[in-house]
PDB file of N, CA and C in Angstrom:
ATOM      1  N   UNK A   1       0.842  -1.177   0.000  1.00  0.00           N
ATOM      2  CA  UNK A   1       0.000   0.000   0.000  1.00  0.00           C
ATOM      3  C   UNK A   1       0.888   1.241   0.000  1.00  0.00           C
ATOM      4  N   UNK A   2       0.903   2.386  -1.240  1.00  0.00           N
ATOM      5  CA  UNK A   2       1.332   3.590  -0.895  1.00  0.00           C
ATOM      6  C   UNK A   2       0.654   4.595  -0.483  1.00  0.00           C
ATOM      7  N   UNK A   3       1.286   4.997   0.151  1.00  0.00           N
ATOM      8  CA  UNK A   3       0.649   6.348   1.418  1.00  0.00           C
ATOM      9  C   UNK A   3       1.063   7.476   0.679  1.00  0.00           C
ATOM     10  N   UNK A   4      -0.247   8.272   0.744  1.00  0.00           N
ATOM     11  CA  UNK A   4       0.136   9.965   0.120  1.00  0.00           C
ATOM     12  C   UNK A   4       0.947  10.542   0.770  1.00  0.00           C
ATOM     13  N   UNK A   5       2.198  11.062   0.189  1.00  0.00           N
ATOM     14  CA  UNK A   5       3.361  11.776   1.204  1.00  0.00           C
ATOM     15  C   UNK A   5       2.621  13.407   1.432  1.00  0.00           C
ATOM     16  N   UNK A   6       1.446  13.459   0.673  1.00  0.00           N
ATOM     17  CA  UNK A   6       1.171  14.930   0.628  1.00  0.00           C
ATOM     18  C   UNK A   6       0.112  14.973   1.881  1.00  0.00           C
ATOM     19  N   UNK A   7      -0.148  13.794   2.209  1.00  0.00           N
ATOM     20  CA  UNK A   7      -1.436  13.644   3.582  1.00  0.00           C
ATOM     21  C   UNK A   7      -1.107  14.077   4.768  1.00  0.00           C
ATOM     22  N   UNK A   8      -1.652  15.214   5.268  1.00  0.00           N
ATOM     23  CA  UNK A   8      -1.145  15.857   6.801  1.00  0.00           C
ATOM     24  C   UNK A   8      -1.806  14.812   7.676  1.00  0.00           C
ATOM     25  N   UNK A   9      -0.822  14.069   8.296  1.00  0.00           N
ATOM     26  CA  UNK A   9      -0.864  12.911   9.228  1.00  0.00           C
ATOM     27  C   UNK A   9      -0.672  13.138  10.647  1.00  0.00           C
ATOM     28  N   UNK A  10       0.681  14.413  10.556  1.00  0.00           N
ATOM     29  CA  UNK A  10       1.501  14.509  11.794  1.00  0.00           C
ATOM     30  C   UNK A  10       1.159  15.558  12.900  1.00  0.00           C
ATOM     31  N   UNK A  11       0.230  15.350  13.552  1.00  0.00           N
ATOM     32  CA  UNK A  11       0.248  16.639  14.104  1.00  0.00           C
ATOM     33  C   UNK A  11       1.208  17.511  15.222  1.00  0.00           C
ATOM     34  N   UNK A  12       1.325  18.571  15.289  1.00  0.00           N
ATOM     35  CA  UNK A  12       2.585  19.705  15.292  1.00  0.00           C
ATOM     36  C   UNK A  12       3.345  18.613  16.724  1.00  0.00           C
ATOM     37  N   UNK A  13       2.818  18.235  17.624  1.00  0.00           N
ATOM     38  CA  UNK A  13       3.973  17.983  18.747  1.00  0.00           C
ATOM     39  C   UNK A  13       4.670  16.854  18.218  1.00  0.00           C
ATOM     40  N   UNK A  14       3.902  15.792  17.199  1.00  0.00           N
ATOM     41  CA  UNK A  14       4.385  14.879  16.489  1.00  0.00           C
ATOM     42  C   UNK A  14       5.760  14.972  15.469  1.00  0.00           C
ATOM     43  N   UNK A  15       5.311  16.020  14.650  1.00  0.00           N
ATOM     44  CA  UNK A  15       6.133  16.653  13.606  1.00  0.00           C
ATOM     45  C   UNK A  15       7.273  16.877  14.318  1.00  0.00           C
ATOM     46  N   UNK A  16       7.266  18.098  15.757  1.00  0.00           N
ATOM     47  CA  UNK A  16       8.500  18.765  16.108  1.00  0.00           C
ATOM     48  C   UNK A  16       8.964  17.452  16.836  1.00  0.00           C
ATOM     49  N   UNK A  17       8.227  16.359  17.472  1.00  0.00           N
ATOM     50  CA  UNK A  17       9.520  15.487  17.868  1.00  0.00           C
ATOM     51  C   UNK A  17      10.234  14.708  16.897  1.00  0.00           C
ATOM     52  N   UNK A  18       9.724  14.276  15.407  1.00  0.00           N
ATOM     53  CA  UNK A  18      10.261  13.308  14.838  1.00  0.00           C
ATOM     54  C   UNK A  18      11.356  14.739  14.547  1.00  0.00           C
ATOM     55  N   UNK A  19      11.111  15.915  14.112  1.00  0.00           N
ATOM     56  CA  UNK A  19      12.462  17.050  13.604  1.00  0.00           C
ATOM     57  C   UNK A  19      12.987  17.467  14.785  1.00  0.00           C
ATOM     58  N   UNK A  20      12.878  16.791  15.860  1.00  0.00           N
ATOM     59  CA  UNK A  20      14.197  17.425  16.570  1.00  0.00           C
ATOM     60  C   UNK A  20      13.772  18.959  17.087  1.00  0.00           C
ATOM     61  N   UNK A  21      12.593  19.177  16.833  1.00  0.00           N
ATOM     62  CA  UNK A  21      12.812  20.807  17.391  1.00  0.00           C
ATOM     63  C   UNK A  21      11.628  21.182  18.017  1.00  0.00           C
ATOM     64  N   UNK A  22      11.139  22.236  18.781  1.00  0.00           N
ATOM     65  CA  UNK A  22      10.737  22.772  19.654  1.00  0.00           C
ATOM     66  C   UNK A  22       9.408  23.310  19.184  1.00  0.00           C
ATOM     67  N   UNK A  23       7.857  23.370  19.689  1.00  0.00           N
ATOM     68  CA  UNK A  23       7.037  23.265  18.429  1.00  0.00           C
ATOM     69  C   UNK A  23       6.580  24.707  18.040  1.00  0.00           C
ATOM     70  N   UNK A  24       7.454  25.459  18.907  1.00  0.00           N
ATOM     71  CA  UNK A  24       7.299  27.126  18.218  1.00  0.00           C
ATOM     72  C   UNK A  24       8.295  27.400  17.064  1.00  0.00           C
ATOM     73  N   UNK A  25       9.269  26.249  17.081  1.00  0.00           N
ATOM     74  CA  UNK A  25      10.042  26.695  15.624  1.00  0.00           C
ATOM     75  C   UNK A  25       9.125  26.405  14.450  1.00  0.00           C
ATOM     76  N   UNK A  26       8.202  25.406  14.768  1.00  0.00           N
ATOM     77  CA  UNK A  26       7.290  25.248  13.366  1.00  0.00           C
ATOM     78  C   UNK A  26       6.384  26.206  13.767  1.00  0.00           C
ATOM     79  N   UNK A  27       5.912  27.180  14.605  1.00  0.00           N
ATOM     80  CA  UNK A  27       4.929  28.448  14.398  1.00  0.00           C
ATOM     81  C   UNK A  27       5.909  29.929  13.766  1.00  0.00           C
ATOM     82  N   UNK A  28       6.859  29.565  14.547  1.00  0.00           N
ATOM     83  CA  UNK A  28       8.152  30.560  13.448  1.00  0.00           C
ATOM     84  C   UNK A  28       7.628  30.433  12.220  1.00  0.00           C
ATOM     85  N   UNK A  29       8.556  29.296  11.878  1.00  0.00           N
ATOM     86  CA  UNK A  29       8.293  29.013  10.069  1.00  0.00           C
ATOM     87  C   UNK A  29       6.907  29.258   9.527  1.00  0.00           C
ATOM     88  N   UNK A  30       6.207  28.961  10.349  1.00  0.00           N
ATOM     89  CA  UNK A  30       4.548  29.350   9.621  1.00  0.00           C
ATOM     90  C   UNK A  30       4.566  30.039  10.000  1.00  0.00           C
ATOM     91  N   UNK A  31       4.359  31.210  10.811  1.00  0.00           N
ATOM     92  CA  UNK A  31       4.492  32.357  10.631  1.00  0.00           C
ATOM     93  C   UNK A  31       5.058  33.907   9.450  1.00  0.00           C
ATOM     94  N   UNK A  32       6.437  33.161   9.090  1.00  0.00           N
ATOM     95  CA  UNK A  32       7.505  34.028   8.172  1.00  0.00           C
ATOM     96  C   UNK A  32       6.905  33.336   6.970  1.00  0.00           C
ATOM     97  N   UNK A  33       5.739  32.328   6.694  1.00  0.00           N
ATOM     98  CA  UNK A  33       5.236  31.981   5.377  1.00  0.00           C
ATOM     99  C   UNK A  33       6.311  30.973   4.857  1.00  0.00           C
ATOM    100  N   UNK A  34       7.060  30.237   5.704  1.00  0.00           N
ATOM    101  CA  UNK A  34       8.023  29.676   5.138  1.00  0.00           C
ATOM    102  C   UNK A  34       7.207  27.939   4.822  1.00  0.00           C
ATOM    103  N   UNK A  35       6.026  27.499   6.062  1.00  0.00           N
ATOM    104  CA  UNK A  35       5.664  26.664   5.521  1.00  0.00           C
ATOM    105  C   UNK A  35       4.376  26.805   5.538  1.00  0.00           C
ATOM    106  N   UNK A  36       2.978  25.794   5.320  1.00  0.00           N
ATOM    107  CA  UNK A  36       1.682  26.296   5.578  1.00  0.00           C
ATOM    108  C   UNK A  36       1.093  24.839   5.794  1.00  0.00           C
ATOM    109  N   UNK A  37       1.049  24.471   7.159  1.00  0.00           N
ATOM    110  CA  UNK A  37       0.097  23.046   7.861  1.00  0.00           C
ATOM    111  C   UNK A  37      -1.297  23.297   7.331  1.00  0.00           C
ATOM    112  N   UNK A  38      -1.924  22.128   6.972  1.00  0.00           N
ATOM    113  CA  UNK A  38      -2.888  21.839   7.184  1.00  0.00           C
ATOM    114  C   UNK A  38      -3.275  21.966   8.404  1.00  0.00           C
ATOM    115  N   UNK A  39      -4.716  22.649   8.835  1.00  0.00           N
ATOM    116  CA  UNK A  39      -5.690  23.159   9.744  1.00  0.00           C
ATOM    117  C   UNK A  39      -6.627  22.017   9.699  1.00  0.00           C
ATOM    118  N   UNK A  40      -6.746  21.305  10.775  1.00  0.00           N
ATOM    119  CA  UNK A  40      -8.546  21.035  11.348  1.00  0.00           C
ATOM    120  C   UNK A  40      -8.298  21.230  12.991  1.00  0.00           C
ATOM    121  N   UNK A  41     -10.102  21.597  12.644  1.00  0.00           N
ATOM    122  CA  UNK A  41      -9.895  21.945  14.040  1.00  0.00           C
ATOM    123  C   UNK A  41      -9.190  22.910  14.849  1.00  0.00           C
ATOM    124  N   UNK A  42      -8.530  23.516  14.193  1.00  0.00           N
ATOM    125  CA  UNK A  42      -7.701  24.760  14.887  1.00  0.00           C
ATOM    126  C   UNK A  42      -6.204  24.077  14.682  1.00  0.00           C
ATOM    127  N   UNK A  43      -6.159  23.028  14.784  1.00  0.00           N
ATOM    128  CA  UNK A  43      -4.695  21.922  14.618  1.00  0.00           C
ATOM    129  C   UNK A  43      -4.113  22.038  13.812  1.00  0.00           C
ATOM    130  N   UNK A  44      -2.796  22.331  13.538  1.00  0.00           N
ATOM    131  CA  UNK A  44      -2.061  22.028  12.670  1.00  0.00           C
ATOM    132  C   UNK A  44      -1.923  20.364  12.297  1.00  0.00           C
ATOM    133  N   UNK A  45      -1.576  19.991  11.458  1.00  0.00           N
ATOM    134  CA  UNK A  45      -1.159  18.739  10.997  1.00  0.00           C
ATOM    135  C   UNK A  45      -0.118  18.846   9.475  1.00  0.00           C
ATOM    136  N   UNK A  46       0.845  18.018   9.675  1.00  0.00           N
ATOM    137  CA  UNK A  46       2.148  18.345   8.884  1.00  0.00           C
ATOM    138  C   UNK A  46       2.184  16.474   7.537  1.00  0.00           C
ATOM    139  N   UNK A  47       2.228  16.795   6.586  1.00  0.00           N
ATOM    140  CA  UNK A  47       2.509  15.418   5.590  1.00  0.00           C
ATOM    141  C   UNK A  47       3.922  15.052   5.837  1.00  0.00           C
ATOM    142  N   UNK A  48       4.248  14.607   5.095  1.00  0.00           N
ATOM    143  CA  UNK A  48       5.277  13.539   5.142  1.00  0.00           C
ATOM    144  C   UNK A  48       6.588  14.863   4.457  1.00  0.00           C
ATOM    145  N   UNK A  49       5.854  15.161   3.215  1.00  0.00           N
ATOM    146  CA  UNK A  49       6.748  16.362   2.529  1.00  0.00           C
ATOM    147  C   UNK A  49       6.883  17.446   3.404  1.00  0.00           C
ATOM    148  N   UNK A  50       5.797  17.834   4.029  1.00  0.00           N
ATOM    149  CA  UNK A  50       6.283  18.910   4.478  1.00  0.00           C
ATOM    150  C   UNK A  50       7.186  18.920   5.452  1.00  0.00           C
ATOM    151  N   UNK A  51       7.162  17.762   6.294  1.00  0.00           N
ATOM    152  CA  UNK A  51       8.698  17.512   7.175  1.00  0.00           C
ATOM    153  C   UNK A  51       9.694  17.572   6.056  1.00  0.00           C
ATOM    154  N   UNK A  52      10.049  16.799   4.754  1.00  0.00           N
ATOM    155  CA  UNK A  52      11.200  17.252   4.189  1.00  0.00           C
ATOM    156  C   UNK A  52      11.418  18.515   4.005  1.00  0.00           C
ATOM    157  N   UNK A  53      10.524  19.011   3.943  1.00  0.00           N
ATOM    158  CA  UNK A  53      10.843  20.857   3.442  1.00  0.00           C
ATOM    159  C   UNK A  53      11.024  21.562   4.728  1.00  0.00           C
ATOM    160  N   UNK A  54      10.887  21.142   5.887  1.00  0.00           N
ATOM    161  CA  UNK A  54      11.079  21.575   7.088  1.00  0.00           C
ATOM    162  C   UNK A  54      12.628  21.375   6.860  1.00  0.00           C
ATOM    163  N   UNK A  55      13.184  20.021   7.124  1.00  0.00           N
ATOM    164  CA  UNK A  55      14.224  19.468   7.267  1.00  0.00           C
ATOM    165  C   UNK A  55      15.064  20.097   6.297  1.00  0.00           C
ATOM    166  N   UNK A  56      14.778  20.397   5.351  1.00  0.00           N
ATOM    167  CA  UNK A  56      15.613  21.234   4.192  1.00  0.00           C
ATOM    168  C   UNK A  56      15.747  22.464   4.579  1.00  0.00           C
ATOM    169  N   UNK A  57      14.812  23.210   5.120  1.00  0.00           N
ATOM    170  CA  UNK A  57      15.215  24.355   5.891  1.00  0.00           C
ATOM    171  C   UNK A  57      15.762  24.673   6.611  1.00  0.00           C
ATOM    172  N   UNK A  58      15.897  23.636   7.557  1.00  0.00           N
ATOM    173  CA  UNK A  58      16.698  23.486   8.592  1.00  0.00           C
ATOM    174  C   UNK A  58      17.951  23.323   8.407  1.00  0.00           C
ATOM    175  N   UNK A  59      18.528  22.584   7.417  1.00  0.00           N
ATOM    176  CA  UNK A  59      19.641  22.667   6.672  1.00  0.00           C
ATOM    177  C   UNK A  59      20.148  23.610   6.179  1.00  0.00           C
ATOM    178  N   UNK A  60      19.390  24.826   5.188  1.00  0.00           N
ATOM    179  CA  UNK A  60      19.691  26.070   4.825  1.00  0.00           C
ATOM    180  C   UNK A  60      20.179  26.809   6.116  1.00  0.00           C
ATOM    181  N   UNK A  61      19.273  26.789   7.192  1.00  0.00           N
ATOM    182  CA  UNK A  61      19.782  27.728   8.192  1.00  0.00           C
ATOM    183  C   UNK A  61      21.063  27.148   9.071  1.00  0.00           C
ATOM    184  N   UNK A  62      20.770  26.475   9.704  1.00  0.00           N
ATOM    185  CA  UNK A  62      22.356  25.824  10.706  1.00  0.00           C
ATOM    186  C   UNK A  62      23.428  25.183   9.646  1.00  0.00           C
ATOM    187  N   UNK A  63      22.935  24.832   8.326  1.00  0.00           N
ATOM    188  CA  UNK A  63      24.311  24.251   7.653  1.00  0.00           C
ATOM    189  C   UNK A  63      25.487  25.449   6.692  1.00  0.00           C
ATOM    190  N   UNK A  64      23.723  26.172   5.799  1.00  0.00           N
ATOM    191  CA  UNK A  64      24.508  27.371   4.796  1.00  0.00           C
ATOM    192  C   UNK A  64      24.324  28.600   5.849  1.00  0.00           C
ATOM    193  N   UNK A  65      24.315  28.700   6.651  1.00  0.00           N
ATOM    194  CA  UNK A  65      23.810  29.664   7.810  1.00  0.00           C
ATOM    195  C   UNK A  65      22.925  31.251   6.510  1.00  0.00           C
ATOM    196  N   UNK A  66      22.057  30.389   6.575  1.00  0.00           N
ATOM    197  CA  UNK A  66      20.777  30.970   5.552  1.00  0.00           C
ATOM    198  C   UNK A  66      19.915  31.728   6.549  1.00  0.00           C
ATOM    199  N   UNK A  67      19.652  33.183   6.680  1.00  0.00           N
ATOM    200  CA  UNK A  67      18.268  33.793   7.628  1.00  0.00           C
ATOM    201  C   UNK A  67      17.060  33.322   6.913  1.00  0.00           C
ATOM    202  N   UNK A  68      15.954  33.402   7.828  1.00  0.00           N
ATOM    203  CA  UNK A  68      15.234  33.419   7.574  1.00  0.00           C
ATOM    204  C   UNK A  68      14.819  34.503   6.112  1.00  0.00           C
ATOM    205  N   UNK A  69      14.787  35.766   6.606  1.00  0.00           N
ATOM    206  CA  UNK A  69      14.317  36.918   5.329  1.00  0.00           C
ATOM    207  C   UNK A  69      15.528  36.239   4.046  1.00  0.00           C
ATOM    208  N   UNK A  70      16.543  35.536   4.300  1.00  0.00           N
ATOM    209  CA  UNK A  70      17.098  35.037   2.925  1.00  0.00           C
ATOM    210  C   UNK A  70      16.483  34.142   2.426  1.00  0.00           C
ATOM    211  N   UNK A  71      16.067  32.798   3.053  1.00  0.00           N
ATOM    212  CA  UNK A  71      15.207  31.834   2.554  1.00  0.00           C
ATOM    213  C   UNK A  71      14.041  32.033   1.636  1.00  0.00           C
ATOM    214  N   UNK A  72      13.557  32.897   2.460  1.00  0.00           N
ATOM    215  CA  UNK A  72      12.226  33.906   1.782  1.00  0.00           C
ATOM    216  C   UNK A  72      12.600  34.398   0.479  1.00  0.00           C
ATOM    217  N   UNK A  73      13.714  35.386   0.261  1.00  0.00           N
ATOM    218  CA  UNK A  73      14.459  35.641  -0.845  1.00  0.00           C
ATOM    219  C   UNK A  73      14.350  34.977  -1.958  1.00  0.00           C
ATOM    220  N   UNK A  74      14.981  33.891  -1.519  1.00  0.00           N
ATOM    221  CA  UNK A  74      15.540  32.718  -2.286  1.00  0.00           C
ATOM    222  C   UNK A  74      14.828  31.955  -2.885  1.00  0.00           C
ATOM    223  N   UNK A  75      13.580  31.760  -2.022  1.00  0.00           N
ATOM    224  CA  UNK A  75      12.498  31.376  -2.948  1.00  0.00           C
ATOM    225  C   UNK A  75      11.556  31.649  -3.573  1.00  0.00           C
ATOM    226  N   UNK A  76      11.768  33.134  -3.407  1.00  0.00           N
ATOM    227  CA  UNK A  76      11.353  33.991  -4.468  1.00  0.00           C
ATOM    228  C   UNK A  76      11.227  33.521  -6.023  1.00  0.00           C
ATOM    229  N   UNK A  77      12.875  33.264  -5.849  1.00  0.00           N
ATOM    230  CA  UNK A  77      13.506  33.372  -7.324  1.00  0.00           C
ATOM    231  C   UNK A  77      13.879  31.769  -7.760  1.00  0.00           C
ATOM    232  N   UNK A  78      14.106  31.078  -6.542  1.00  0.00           N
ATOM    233  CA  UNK A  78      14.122  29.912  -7.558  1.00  0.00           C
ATOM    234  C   UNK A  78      12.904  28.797  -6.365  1.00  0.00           C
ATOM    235  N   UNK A  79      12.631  27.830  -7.474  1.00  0.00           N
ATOM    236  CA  UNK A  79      11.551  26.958  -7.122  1.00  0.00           C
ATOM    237  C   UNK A  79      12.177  25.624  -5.899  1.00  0.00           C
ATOM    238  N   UNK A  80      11.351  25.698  -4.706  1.00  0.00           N
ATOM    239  CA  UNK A  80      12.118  24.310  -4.139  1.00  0.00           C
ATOM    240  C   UNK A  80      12.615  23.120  -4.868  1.00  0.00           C
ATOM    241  N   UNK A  81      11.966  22.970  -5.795  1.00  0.00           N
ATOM    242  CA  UNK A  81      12.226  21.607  -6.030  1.00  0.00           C
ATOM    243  C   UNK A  81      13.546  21.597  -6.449  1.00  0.00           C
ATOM    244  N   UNK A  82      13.868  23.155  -7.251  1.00  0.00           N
ATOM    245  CA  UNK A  82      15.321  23.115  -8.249  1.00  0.00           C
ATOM    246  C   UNK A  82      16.739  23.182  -6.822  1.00  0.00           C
ATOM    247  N   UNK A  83      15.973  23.842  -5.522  1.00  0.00           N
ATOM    248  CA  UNK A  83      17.408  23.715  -4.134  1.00  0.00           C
ATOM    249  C   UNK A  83      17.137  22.111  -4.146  1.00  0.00           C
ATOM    250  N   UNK A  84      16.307  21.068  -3.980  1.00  0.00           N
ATOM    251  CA  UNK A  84      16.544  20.056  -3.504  1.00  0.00           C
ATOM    252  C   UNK A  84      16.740  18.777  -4.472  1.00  0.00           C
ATOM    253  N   UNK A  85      16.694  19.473  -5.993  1.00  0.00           N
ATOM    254  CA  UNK A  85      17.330  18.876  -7.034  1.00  0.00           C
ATOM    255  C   UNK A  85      15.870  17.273  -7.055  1.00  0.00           C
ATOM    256  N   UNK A  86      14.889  17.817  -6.748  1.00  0.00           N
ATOM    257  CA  UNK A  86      13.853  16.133  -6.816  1.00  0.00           C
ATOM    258  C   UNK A  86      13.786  16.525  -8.073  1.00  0.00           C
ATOM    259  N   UNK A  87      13.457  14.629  -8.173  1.00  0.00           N
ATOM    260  CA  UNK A  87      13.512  14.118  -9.883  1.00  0.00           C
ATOM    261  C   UNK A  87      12.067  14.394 -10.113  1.00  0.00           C
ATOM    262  N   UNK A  88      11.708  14.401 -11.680  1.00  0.00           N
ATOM    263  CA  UNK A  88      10.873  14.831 -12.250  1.00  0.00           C
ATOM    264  C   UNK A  88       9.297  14.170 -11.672  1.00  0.00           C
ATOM    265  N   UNK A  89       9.998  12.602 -11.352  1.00  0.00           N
ATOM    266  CA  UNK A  89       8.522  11.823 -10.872  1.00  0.00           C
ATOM    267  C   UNK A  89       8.228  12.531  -9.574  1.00  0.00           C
ATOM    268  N   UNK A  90       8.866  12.766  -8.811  1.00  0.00           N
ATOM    269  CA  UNK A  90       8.780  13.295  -7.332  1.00  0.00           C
ATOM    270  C   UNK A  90       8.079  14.486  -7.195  1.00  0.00           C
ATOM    271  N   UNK A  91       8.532  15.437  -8.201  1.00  0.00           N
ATOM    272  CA  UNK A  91       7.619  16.628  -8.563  1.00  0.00           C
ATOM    273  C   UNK A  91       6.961  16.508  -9.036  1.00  0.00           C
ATOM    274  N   UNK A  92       5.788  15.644  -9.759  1.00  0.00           N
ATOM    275  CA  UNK A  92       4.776  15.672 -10.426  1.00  0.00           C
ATOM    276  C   UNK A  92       3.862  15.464  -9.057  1.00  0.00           C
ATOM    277  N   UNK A  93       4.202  14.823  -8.025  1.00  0.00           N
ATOM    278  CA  UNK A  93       3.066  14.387  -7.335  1.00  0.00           C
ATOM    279  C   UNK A  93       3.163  15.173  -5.830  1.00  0.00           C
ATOM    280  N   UNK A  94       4.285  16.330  -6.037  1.00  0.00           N
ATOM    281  CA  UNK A  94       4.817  17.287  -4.646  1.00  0.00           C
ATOM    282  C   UNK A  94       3.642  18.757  -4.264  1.00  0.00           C
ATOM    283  N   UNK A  95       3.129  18.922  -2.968  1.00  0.00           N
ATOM    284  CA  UNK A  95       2.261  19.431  -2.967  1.00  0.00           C
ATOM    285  C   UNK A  95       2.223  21.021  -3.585  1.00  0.00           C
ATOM    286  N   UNK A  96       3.530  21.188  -3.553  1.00  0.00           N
ATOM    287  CA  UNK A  96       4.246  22.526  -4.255  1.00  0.00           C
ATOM    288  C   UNK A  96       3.714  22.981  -5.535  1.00  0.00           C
ATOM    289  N   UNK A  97       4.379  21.741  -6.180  1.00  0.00           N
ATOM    290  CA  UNK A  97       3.761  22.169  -7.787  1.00  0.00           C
ATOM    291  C   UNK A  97       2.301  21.727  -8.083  1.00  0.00           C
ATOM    292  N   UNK A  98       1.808  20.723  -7.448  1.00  0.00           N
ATOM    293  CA  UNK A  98       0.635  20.204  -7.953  1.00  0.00           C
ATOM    294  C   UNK A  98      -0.923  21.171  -6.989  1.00  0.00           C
ATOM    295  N   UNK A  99      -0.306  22.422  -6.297  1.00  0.00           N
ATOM    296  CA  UNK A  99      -1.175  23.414  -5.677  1.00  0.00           C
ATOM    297  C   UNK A  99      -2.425  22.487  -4.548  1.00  0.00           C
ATOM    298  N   UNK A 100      -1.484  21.566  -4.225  1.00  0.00           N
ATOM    299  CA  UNK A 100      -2.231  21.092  -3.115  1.00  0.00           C
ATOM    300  C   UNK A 100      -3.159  22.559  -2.090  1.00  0.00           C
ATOM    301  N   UNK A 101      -4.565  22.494  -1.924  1.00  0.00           N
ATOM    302  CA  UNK A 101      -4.852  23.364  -0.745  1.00  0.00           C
ATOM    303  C   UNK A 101      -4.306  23.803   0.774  1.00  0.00           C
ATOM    304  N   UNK A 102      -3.311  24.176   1.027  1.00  0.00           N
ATOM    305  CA  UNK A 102      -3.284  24.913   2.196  1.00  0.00           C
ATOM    306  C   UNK A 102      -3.988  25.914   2.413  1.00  0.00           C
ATOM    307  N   UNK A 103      -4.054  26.515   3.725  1.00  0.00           N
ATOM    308  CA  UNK A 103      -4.348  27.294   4.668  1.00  0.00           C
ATOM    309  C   UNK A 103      -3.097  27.673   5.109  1.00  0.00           C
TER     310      UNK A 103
END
């Protein structure tokens, strides 16, 4: 059975323990528009991708020591998929390009 990686499964205390981090760093990031959870209920809930794109961020900042207002920048001008180099199948079905509904 494959599981939609685009399905918000995780909800936020879930998410910040499997990433290691604290669960106001994911109200940071949603906040600065860097990511956007699925809402029920007032709840956040996080997919499978959107932990990678967390985790990729997280990388930009503590690895390329990337700010926040740069990230923002940055993806202005170029598309996630082209920083994390996913192959063409991966992007056809990524909630990014395929305008999955957030909130």
């Amino acid at each position: 059975m494959e599981v939609d990686e685009n399905l918000p499964v995780y909800p936020m205390g879930v998410a910040a323990q499997i990433l290691k981090v604290h669960p106001r760093t994911l109200r940071i990031y949603e906040a600065e528009g860097l990511i956007k959870p699925q809402r029920q209920g007032g709840k956040r809930f996080f997919s499978k991708n959107d932990l990678v794109r967390i985790e990729c961020l997280r990388k930009l900042i503590h690895e390329q020591n990337l700010s926040i207002s740069g990230i923002k920048k940055l993806l202005e001008f170029t598309p996630c998929w082209k920083l994390k180099d996913c192959p063409r199948e991966k992007r056809l079905k990524c909630c990014e390009l395929t305008g999955r509904k957030k909130r």
